[in-house]
N, C-alpha and C. Protein backbone atom coordinates (compact mmCIF):
# COMPACT_ATOMS: atom_id res chain seq x y z
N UNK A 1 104.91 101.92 97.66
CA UNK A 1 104.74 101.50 99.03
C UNK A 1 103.61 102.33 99.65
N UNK A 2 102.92 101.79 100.14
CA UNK A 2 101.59 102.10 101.35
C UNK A 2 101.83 102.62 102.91
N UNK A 3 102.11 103.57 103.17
CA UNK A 3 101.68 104.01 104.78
C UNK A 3 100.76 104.08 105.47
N UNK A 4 100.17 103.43 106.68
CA UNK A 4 99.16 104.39 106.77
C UNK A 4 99.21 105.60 108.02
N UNK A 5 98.39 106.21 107.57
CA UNK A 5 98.53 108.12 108.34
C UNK A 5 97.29 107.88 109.55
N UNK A 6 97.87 109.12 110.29
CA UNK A 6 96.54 109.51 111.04
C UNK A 6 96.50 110.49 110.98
N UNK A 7 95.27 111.24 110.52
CA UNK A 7 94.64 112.48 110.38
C UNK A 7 93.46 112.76 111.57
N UNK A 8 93.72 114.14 112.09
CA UNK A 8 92.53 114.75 112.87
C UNK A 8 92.91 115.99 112.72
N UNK A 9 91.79 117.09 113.37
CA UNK A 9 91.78 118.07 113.71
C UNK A 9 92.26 118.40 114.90
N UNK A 10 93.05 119.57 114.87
CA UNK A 10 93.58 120.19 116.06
C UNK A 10 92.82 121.08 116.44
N UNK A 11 92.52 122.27 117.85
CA UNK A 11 91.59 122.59 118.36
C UNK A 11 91.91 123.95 117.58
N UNK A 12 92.66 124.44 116.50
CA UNK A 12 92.72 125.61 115.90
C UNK A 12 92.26 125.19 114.44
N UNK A 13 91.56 124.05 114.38
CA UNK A 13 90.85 124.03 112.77
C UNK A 13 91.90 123.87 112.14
N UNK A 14 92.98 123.10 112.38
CA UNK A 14 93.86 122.73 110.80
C UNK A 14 94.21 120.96 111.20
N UNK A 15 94.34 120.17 110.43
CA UNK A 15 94.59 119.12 110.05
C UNK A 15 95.29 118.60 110.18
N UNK A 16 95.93 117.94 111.25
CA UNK A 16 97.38 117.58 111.35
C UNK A 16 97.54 115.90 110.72
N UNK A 17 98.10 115.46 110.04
CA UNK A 17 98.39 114.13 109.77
C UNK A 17 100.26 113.32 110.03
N UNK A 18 100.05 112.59 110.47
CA UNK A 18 101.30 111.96 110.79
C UNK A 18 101.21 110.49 110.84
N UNK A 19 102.93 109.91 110.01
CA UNK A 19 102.93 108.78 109.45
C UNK A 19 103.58 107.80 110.75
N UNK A 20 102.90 106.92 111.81
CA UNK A 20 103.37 106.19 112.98
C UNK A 20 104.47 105.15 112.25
N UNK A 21 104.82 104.80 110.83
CA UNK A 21 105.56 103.98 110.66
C UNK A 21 107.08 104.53 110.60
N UNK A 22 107.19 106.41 110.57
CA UNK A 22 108.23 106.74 110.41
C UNK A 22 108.17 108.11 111.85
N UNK A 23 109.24 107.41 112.48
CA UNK A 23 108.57 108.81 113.65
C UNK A 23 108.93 109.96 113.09
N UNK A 24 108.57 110.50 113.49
CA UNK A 24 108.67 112.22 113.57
C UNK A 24 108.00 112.51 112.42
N UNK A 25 107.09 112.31 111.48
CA UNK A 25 106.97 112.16 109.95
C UNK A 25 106.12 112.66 110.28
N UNK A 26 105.91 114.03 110.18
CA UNK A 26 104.49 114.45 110.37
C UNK A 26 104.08 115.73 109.84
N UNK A 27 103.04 116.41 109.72
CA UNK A 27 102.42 118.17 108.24
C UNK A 27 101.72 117.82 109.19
N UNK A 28 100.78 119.15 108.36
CA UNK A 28 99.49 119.80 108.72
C UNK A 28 98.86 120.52 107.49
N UNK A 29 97.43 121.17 107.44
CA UNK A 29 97.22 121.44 106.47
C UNK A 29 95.77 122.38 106.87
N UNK A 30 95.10 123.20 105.97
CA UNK A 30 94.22 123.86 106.98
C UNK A 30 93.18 122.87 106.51
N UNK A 31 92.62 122.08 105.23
CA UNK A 31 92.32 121.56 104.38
C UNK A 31 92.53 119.34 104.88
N UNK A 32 91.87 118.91 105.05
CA UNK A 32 92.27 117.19 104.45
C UNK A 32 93.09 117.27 103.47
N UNK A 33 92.44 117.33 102.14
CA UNK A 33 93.38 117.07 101.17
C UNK A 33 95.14 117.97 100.98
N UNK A 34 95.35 119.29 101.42
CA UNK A 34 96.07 119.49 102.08
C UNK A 34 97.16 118.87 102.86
N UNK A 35 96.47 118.72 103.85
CA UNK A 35 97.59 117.80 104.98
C UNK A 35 97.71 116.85 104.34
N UNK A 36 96.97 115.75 103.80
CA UNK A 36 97.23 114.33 103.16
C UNK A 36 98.36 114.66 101.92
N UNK A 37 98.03 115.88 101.07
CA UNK A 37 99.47 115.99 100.40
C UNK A 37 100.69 116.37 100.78
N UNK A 38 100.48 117.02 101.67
CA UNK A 38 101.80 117.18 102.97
C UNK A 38 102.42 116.60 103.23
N UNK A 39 101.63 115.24 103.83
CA UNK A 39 102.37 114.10 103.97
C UNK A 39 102.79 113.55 103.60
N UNK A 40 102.43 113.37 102.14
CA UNK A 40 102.85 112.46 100.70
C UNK A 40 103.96 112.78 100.89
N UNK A 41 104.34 114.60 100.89
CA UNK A 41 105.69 115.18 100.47
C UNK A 41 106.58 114.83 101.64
N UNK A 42 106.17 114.91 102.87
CA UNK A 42 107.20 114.73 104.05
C UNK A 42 107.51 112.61 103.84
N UNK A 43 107.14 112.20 103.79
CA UNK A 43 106.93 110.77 103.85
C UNK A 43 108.10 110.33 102.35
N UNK A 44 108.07 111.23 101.30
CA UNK A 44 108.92 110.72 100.20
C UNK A 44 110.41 111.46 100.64
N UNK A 45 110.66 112.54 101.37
CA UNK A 45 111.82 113.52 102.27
C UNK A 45 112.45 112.44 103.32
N UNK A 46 111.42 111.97 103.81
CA UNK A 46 112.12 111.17 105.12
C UNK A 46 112.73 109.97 104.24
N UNK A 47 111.89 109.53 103.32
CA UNK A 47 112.41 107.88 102.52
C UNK A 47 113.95 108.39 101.73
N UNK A 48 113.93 109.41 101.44
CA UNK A 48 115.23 110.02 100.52
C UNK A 48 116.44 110.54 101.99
N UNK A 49 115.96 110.99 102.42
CA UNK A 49 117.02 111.26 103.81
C UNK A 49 117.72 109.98 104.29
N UNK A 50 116.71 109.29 104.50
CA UNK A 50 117.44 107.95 105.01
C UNK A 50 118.15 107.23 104.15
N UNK A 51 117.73 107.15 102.97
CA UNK A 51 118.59 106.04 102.06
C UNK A 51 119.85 106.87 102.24
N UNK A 52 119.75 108.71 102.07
CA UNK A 52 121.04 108.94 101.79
C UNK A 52 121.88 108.88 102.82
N UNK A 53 121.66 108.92 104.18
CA UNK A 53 122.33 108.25 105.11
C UNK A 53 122.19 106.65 105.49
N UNK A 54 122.07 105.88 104.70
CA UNK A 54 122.48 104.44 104.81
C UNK A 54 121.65 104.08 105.72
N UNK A 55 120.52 105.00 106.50
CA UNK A 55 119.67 104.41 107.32
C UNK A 55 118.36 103.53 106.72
N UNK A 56 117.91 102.18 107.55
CA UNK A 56 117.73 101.61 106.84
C UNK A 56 116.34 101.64 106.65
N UNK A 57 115.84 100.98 105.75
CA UNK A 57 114.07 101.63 105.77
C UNK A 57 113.09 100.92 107.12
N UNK A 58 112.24 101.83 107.28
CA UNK A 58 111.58 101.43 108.41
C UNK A 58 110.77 99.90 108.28
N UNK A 59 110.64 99.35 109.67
CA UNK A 59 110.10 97.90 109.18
C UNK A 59 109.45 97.50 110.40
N UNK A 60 108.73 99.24 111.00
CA UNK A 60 107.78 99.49 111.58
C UNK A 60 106.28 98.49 111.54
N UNK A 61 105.71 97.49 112.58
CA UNK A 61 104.22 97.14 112.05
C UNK A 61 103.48 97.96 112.56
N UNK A 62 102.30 98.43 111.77
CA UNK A 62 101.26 99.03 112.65
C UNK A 62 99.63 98.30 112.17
N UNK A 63 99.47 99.27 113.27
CA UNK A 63 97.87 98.52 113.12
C UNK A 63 96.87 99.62 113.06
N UNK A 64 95.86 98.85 111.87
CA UNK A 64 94.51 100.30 112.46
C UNK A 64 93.31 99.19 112.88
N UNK A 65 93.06 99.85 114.04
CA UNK A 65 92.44 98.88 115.22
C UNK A 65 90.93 99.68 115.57
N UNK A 66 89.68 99.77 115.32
CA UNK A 66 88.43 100.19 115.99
C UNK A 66 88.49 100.50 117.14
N UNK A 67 87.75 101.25 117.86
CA UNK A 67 87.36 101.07 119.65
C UNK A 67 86.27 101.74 119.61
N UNK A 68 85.33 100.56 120.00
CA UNK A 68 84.49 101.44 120.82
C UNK A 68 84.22 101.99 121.97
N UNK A 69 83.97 103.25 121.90
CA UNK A 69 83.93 103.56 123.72
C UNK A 69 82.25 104.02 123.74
């Protein structure tokens, strides 16, 4: 299964990434690749937490949308 993340920088230089399809699902990392494996790991924690409480999988839509400003 495919998530998709949002990654940026925080104003202390580390990487925060978080998954909008699962709330609260969210690392950091000082590094991209870092945080992006972070997330891998928090994102397969949250999918195992929930099954083991019978909660059901997310069926969250999201969108990745452009803007220009």
């Amino acid at each position: 299964m495919t998530y998709l993340v949002s990654l940026y920088q925080d104003e202390d230089g580390f990487w925060v990434v978080e998954c909008p399809a699962l709330p609260g699902c969210l690392s950091q990392g000082k590094t991209r690749e870092e945080a992006l494996a972070n997330i891998r790991e928090a994102i397969e924690g949250c999918l195992i937490v929930r099954a083991e409480r019978g909660m059901p999988m997310p069926a969250i839509e999201t969108y990745e949308v452009q803007v220009a400003v």
